[in-house]
Protein backbone atom coordinates (compact mmCIF):
# COMPACT_ATOMS: atom_id res chain seq x y z
CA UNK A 1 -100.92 118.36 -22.97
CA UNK A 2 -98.29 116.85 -25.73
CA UNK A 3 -96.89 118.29 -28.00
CA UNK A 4 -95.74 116.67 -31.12
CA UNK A 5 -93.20 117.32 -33.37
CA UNK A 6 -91.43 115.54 -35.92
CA UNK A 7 -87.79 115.35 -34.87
CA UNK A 8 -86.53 113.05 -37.77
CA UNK A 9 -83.58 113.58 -39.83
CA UNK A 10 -84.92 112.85 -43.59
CA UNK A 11 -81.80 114.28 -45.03
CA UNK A 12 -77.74 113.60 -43.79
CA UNK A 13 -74.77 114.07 -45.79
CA UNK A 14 -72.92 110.65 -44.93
CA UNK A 15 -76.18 108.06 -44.74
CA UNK A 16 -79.17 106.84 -45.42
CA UNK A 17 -81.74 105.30 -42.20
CA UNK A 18 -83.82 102.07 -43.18
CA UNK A 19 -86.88 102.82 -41.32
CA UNK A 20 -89.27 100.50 -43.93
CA UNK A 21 -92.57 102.04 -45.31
CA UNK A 22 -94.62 104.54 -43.98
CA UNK A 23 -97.76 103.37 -41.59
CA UNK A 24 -99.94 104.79 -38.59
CA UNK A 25 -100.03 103.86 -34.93
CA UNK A 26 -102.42 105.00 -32.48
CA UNK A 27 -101.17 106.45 -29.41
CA UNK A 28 -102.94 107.63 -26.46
CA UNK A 29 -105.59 108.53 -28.82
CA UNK A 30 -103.31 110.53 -31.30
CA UNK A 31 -102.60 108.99 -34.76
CA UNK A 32 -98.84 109.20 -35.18
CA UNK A 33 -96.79 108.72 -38.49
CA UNK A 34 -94.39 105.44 -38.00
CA UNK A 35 -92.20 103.52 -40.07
CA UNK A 36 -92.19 99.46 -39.93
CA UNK A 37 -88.91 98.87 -38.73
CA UNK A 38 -88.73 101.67 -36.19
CA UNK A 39 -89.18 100.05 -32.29
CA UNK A 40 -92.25 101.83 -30.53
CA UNK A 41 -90.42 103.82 -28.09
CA UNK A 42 -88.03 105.05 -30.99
CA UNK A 43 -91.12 106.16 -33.34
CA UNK A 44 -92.44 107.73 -29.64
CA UNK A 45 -89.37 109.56 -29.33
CA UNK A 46 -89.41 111.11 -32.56
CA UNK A 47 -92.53 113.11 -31.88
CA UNK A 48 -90.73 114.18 -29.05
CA UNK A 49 -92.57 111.72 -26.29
CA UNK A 50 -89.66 111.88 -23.90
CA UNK A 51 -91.80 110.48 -20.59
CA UNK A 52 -92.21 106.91 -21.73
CA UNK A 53 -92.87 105.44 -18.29
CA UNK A 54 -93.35 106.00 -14.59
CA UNK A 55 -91.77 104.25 -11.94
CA UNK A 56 -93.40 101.82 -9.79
CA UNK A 57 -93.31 103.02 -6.39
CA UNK A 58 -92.90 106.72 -6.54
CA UNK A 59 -94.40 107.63 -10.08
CA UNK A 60 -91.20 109.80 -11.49
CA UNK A 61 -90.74 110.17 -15.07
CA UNK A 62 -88.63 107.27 -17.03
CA UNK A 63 -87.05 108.06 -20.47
CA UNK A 64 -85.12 105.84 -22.55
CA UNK A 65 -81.98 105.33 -21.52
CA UNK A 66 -80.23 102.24 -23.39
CA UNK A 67 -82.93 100.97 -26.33
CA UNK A 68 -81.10 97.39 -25.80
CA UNK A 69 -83.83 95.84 -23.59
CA UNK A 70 -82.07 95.92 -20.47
CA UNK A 71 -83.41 99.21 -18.38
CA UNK A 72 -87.10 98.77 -18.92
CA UNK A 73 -87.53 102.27 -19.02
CA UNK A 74 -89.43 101.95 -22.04
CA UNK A 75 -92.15 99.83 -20.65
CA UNK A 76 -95.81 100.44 -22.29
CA UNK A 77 -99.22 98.90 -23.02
CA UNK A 78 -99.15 97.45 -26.45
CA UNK A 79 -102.60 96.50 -28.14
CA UNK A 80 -103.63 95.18 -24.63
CA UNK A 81 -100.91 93.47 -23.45
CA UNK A 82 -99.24 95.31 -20.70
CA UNK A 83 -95.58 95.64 -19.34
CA UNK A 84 -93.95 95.80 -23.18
CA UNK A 85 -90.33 96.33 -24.17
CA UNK A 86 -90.99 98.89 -26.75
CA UNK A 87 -87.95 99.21 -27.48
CA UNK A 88 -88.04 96.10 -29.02
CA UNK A 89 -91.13 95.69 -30.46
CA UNK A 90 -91.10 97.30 -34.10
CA UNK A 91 -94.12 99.03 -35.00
CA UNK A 92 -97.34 97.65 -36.74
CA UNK A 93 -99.99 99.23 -38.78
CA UNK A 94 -102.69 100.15 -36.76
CA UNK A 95 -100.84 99.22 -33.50
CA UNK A 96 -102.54 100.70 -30.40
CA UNK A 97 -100.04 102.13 -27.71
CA UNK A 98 -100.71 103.19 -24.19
CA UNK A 99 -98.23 104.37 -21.12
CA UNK A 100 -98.98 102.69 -18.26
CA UNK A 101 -98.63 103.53 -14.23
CA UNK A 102 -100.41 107.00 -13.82
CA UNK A 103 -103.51 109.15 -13.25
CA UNK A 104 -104.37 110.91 -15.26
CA UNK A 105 -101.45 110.41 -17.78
CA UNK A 106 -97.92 109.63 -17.88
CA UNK A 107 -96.95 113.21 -19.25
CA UNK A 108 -99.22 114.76 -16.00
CA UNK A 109 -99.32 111.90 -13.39
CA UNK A 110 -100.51 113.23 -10.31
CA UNK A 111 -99.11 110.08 -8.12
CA UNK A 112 -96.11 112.02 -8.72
CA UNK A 113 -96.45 114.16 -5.70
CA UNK A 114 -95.22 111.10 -3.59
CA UNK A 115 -91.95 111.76 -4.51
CA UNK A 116 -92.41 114.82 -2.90
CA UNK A 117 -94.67 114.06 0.04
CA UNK A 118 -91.84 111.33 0.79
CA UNK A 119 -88.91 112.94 -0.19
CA UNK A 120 -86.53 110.44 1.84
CA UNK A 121 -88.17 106.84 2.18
CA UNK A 122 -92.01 105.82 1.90
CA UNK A 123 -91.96 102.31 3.85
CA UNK A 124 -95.74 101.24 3.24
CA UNK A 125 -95.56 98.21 4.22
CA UNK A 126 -95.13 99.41 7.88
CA UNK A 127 -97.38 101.82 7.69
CA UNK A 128 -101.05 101.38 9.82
CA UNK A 129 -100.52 97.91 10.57
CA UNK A 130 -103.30 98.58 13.06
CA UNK A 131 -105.76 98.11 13.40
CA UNK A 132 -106.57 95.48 10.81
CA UNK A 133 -109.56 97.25 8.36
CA UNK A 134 -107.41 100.33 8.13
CA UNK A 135 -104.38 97.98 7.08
CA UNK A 136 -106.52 96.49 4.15
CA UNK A 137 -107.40 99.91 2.67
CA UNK A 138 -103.59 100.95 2.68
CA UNK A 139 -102.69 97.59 0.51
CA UNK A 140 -105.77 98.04 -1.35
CA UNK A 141 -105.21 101.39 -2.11
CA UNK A 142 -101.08 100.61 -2.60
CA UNK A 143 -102.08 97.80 -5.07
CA UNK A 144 -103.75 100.49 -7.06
CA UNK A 145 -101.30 103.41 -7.49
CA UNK A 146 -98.01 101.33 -7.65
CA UNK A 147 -97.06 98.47 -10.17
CA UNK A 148 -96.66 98.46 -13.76
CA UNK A 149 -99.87 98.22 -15.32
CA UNK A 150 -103.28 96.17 -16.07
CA UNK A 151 -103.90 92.33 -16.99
CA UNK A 152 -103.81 91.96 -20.52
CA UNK A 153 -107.42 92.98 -22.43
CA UNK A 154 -107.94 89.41 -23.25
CA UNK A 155 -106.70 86.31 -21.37
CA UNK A 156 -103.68 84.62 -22.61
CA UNK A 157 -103.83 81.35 -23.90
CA UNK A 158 -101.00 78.58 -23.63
CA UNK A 159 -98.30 79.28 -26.05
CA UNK A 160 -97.76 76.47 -28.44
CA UNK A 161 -94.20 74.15 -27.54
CA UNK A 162 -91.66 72.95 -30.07
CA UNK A 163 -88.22 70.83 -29.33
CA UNK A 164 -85.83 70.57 -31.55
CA UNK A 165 -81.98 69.65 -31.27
CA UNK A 166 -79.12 71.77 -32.81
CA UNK A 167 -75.32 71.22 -32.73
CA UNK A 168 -74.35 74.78 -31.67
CA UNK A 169 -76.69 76.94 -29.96
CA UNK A 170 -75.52 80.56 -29.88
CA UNK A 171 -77.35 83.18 -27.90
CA UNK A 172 -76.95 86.65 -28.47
CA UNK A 173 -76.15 88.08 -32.09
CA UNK A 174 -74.20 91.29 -31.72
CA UNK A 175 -70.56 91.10 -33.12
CA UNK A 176 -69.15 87.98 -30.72
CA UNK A 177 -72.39 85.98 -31.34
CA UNK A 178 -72.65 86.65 -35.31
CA UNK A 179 -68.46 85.83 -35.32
CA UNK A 180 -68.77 82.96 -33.39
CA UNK A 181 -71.77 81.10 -35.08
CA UNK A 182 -69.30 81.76 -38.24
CA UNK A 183 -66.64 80.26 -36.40
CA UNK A 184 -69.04 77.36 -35.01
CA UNK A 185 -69.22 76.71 -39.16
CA UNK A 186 -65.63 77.34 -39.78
CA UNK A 187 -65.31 74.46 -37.07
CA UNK A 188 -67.38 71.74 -38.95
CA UNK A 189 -71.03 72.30 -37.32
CA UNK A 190 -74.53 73.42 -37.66
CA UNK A 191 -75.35 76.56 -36.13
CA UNK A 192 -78.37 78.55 -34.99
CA UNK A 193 -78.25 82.09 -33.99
CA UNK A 194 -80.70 83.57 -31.51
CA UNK A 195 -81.39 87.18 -30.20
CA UNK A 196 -84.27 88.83 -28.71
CA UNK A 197 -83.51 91.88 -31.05
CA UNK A 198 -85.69 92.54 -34.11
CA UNK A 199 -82.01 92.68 -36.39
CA UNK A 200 -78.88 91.52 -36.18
CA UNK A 201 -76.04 93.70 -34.79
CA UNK A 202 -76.51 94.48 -30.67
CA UNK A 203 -75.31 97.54 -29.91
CA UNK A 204 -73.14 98.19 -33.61
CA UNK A 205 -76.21 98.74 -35.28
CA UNK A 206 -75.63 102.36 -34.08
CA UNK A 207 -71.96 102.37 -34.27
CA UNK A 208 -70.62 105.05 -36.61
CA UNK A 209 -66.89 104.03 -36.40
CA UNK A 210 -64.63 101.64 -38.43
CA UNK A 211 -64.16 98.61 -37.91
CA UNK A 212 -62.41 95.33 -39.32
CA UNK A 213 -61.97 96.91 -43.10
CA UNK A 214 -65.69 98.31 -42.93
CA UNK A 215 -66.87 102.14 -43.08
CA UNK A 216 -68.59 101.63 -39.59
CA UNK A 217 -71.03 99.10 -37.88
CA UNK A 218 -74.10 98.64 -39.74
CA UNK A 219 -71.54 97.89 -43.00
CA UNK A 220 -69.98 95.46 -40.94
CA UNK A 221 -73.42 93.92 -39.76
CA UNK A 222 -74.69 94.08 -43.48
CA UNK A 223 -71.08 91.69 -44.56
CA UNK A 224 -71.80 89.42 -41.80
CA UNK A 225 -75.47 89.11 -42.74
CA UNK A 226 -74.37 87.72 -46.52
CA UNK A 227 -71.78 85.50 -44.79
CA UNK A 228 -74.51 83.87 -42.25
CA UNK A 229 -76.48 82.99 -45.19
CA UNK A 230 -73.75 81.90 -47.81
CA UNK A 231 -72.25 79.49 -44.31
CA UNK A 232 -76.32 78.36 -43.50
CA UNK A 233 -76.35 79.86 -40.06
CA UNK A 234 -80.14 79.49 -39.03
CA UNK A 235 -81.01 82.64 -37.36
CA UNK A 236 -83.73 83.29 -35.30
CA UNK A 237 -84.37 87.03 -34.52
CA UNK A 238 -87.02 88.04 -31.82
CA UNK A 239 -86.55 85.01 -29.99
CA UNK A 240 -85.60 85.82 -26.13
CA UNK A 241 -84.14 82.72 -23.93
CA UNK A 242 -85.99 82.24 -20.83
CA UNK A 243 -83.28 80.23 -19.29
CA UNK A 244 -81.82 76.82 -18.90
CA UNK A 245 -83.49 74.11 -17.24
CA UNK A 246 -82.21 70.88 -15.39
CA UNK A 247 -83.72 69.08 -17.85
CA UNK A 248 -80.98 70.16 -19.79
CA UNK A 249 -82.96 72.46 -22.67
CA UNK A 250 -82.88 75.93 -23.81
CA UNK A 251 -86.28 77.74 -23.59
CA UNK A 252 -86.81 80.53 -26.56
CA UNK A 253 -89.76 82.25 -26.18
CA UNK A 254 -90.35 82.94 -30.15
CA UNK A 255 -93.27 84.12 -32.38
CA UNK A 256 -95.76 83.66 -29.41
CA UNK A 257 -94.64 80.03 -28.56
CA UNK A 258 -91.78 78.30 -26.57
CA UNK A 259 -89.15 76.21 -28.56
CA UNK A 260 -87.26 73.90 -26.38
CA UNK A 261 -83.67 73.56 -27.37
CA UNK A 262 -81.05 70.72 -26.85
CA UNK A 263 -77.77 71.58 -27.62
CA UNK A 264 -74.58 69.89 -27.87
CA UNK A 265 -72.84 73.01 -27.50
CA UNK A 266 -74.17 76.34 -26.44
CA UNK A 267 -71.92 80.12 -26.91
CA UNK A 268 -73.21 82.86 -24.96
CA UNK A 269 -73.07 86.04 -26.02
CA UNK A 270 -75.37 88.19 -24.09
CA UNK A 271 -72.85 91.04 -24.04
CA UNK A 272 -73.08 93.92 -20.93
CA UNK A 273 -75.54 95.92 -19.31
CA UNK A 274 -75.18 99.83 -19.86
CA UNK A 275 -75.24 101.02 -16.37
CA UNK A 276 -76.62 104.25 -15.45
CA UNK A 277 -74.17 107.16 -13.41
CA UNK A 278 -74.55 107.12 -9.71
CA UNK A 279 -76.32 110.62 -8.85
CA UNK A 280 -79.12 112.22 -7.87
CA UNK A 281 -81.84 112.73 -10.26
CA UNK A 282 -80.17 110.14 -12.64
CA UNK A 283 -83.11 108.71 -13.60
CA UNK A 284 -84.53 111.65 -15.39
CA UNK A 285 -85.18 111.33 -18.64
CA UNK A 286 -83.10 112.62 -21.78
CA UNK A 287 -80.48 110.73 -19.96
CA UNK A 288 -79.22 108.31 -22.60
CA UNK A 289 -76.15 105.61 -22.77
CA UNK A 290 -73.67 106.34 -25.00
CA UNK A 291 -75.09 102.72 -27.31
CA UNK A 292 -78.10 104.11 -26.41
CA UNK A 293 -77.90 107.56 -27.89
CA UNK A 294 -76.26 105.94 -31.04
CA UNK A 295 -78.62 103.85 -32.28
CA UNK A 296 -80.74 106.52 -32.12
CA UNK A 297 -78.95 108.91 -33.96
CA UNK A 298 -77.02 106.90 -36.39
CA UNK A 299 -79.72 103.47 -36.78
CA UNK A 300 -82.81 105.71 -36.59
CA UNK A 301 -81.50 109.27 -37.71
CA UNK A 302 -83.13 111.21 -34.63
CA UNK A 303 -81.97 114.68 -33.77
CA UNK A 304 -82.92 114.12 -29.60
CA UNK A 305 -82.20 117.67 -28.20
CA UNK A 306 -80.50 121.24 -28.46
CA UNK A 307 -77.41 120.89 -26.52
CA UNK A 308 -75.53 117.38 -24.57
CA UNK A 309 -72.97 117.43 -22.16
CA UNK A 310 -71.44 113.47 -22.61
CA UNK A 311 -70.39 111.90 -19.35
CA UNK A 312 -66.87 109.91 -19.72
CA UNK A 313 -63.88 110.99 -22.04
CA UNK A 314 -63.49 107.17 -24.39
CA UNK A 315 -63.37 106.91 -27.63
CA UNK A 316 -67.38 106.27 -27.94
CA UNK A 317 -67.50 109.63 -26.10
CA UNK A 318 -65.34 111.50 -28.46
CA UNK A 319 -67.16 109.89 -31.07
CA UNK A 320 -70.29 111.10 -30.07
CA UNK A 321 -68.93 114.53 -29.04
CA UNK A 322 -67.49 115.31 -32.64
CA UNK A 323 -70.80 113.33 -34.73
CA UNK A 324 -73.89 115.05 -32.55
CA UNK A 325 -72.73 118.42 -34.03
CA UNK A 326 -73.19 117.17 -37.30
CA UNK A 327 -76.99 116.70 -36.95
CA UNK A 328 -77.84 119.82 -34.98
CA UNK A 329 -76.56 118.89 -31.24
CA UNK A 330 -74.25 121.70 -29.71
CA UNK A 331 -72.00 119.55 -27.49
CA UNK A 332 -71.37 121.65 -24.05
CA UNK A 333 -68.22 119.83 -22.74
CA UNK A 334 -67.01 116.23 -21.50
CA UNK A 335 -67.15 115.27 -17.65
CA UNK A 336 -64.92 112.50 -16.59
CA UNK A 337 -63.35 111.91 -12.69
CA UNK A 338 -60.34 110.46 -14.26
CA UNK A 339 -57.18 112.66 -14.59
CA UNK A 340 -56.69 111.52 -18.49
CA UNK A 341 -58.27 111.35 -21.57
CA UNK A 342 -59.15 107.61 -21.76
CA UNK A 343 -59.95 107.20 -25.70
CA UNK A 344 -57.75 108.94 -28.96
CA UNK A 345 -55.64 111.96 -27.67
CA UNK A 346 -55.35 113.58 -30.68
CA UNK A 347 -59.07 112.86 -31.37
CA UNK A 348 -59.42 115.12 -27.90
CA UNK A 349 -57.73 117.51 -29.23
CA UNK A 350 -59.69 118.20 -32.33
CA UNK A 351 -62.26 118.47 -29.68
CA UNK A 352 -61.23 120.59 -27.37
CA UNK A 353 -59.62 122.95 -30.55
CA UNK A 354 -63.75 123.34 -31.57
CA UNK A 355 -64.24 124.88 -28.05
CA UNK A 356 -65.55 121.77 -26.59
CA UNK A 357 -64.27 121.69 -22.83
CA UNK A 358 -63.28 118.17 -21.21
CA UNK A 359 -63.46 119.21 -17.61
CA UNK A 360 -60.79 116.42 -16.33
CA UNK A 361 -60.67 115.29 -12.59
CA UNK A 362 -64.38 116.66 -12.43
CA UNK A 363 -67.63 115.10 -11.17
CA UNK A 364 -71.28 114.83 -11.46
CA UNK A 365 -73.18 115.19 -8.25
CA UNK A 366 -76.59 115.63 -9.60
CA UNK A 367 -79.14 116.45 -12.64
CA UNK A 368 -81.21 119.10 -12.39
CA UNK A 369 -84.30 119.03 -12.96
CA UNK A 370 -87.50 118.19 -11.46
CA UNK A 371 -89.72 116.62 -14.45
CA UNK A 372 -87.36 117.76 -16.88
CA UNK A 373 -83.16 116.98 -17.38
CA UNK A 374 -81.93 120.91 -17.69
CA UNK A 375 -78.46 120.10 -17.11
CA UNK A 376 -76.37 119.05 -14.47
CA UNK A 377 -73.90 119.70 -11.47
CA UNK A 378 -70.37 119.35 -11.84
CA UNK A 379 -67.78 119.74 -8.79
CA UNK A 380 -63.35 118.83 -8.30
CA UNK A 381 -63.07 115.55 -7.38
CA UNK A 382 -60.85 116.48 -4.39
CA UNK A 383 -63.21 119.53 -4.13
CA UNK A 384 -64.16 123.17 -5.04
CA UNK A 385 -66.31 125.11 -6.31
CA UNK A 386 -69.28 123.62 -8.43
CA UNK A 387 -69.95 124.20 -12.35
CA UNK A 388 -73.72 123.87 -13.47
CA UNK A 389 -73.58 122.97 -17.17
CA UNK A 390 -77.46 123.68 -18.75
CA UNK A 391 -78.01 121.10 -21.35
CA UNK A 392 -81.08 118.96 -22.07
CA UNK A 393 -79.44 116.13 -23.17
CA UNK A 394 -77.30 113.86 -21.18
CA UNK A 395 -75.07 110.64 -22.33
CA UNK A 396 -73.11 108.92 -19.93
CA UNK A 397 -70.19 106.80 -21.51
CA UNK A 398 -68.85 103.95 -18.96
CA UNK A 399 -68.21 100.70 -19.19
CA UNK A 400 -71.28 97.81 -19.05
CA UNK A 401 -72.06 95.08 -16.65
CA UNK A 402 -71.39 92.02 -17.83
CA UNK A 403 -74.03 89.25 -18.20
CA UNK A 404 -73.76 86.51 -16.35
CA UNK A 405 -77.57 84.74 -15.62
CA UNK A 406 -77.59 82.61 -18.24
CA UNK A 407 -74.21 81.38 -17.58
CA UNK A 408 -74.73 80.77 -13.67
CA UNK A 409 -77.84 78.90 -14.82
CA UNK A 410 -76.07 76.75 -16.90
CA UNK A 411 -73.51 75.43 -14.02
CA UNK A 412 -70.59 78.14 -15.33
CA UNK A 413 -68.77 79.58 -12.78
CA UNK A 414 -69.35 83.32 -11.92
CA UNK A 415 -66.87 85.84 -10.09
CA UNK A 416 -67.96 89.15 -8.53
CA UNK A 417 -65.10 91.45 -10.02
CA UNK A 418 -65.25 95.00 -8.01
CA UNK A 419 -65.02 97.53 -10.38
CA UNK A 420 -67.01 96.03 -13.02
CA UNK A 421 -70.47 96.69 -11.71
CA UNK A 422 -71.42 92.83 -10.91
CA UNK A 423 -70.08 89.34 -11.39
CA UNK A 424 -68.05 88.27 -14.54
CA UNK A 425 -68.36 84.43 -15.92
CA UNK A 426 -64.93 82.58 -15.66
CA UNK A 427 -63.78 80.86 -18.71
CA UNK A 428 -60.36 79.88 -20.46
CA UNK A 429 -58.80 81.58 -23.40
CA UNK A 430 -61.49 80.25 -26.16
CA UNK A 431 -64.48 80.86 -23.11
CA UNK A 432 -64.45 77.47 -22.16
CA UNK A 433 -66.65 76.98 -18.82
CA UNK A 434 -66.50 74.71 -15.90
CA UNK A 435 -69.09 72.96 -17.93
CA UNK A 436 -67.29 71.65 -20.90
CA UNK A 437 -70.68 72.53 -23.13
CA UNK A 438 -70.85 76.01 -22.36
CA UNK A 439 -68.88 78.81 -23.92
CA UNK A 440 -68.80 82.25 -23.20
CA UNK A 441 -67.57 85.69 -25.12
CA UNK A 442 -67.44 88.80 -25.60
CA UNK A 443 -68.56 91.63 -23.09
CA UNK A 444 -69.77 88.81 -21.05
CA UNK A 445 -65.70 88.18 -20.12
CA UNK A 446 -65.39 92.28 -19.15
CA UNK A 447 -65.21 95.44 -21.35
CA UNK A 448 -63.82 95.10 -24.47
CA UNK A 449 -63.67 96.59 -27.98
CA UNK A 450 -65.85 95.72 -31.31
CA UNK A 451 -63.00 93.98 -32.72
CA UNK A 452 -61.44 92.14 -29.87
CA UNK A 453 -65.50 90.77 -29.59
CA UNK A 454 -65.40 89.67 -33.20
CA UNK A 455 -62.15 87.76 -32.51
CA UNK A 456 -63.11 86.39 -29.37
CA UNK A 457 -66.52 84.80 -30.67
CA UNK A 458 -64.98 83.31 -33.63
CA UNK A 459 -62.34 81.82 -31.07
CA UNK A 460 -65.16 80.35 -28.75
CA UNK A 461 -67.70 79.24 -31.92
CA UNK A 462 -64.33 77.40 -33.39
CA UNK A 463 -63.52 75.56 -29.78
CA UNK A 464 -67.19 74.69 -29.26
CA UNK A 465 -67.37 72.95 -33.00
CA UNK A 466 -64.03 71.07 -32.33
CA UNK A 467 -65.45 69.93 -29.36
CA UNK A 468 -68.14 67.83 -30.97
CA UNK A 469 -65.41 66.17 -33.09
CA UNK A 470 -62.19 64.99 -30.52
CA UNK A 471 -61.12 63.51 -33.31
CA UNK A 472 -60.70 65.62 -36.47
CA UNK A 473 -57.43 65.32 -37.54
CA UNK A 474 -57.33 69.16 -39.05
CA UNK A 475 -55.74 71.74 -37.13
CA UNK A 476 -57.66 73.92 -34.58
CA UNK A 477 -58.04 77.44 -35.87
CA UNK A 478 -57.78 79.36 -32.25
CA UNK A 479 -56.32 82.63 -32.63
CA UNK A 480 -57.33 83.26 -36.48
CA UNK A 481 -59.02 86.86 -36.95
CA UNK A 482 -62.22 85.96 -39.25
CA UNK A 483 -62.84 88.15 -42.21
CA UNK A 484 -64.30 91.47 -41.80
């Protein structure tokens, strides 16, 4: 049976949290207090619905993990429609939300015991392949207890079409896409900004540090917001690119239709996937990214748990391991296999001077936990005796993998870089392509900080404008920092 609980923070010392007004969703039959800018799975979270999916094949619990889009650990039925993002779906009056994948519920699903009955592999489809009739009743009855949910309530009509032309197309609008549609209009051209987010931002609408002259991301993102509108930036939030066709559009899937997009010039800015660690039982949840955990505690103002032991030792790890105390969350310690602290020294040792241990050259072998994250197992890297640290909240601080579809779609050329969990898209120094018409920046190049993002996109939105006009006689402004 859940149990909810309010887990909120209505009062902080440093800020305020824009949810929007008060409303009601239904869930699973329970009416739950929401706000209207709060995604689904963060209003779920805050009555403390920590199971918001199963997994396909053997049923085990999913929790959030990066509230970007990109895990689909959040998936849910939606008033009807199954297979939703919740994360990125901000809640409606009324709205009618169900968990999807289990019998009888997700919080209870007895399916669940297959991870058990199969504890190493569970190879169906070369299971009873005769004789024929008992074959059929193992699909059918595979077909029923795996996937991700029912057909939609009511059937789907075709989604209205729109084309439309645009000068600079620029995909993505965390800090490299916002600079670099500025830059695209710094450069002479008409730009239109796209993300599949609800707001502006990416992953800074949860960042609580500094940055370029502001007090910390979501100041930054609010600045940048008045200077889209003052330079005429169109921007279209909630629109998701389906891909890039031969044909030689753009397809935006946006406010239930498809707009089909020519552009002269497109910037991608798609940023990284936040990877999860490689261990056993990493998929339990409570297990956050370190974005992950900070736009929910710093966008959304959500206290998540009692006590968090951060994997990684960066300076988004120290960040979160000095701000989580400040709304309730006793930080056990720091994990990281590397021999040095990779983020602010000193910052590590206002840390560690709190009696917050960063166990260097140490790492994680597995959660425990069978339905539940209650901490994990730490060992030497070159060996020894193992450390179980009891926490029931985990954040796991590590560099993303960059994305590259869209770019390898578009004809750019793509490089599997070992280390960097995947393949990187190639570029020159303003994210030039192969291509000529396709620019790429930020996180999509490898890991890099807010602000080296934010002068990287205006670089690339600058070079694409210029390249519509060979001929303007005014000097190129590569290598110029925009205002914060």
């Amino acid at each position: 049976m859940q149990r909810f609980r309010d887990h909120r923070i209505y009062t902080h010392h440093e800020r305020e949290f824009d949810r929007g007004r008060e409303i009601t969703i239904d869930f699973e039959g329970h009416p739950l207090r929401a706000f209207s800018k709060e995604p689904v799975a963060v209003a779920l979270y805050a009555w403390g619905v920590r199971v918001a999916s199963r997994s396909m094949k053997f049923h085990r619990p999913r929790g959030l993990f990066c509230l970007g889009g990109r895990c689909m650990s959040c998936l849910a039925r939606v008033d009807g429609l199954p297979s939703v993002r919740t994360c990125r779906v901000p809640c409606r009056d009324g709205m009618k939300v169900r968990r999807e994948n289990a019998i009888p519920q997700a919080t209870d699903d007895l399916l669940h015991t297959l991870d058990f009955v199969f504890p190493r592999t569970l190879h169906y489809q070369e299971m009873f392949t005769r004789p024929l009739a008992l074959n059929k009743l193992l699909q059918k009855s595979v077909r029923m207890f795996s996937g991700a949910g029912d057909l939609p309530d009511q059937p789907l009509s075709a989604p209205p079409l729109r084309e439309r032309e645009v000068e600079v197309l620029v995909i993505g609008a965390g800090p490299a896409g916002i600079s670099a549609a500025l830059g695209a209009v710094e450069g002479g051209a008409k730009a239109v900004l796209v993300d599949d987010a609800p707001e502006l931002g990416g992953h800074l609408v949860g960042w609580p540090e500094p940055l370029l002259g502001a007090a910390d991301g979501p100041a930054w993102i609010a600045a940048q917001h008045t200077r889209l509108e003052q330079a005429g930036v169109e921007t279209l939030l909630g629109a998701e690119c389906i891909g890039r066709y031969r044909e030689g559009f753009w397809a935006l899937h946006h406010e239930g239709g498809l707009v089909l997009v020519r552009a002269k010039r497109v910037v991608l800015a798609t940023g990284a996937y936040d990877q999860p660690p490689l261990f056993a039982n990493n998929d339990l949840p409570n297990l956050f990214s370190a974005r992950g955990l900070m736009k929910l505690t710093n966008r959304w103002g959500i206290c998540p748990a009692v006590a968090c032991t951060i994997i990684g030792a960066d300076d988004a790890a120290l960040s979160l391991a000095e701000r989580l105390p400040e709304i309730g969350v006793r930080v056990l310690g720091l994990v990281t296999e590397s021999t040095k602290i990779d983020g602010d020294p000193d910052r590590a040792e206002r840390i560690q001077s709190r009696g917050v241990p960063i166990f260097l050259g140490h790492r994680v072998t597995q959660a425990i936990g069978d339905f539940h994250l209650k901490g994990l197992r730490l060992e030497p890297v070159g060996g020894g005796e193992h450390v179980d640290a009891r926490c029931d909240l985990v954040a796991v601080s590590a560099p993303g993998a960059p994305s590259w579809e869209l770019a390898a779609q578009a004809g750019a050329e793509v490089k599997f870089v070992d280390g960097q969990h995947g393949f990187v898209s190639q570029a020159d120094a303003v994210g030039r392509t192969r291509t000529g018409d396709v620019f790429v920046t930020g996180e999509m190049l490898g890991p890099c900080s807010p602000a080296r993002a934010v002068s990287h996109g205006w670089d690339a939105g600058v070079a694409a404008a210029f390249d519509l006009r060979a001929n303007d006689p005014r000097p190129a402004a590569r290598g110029h920092t925009p205002e914060p």
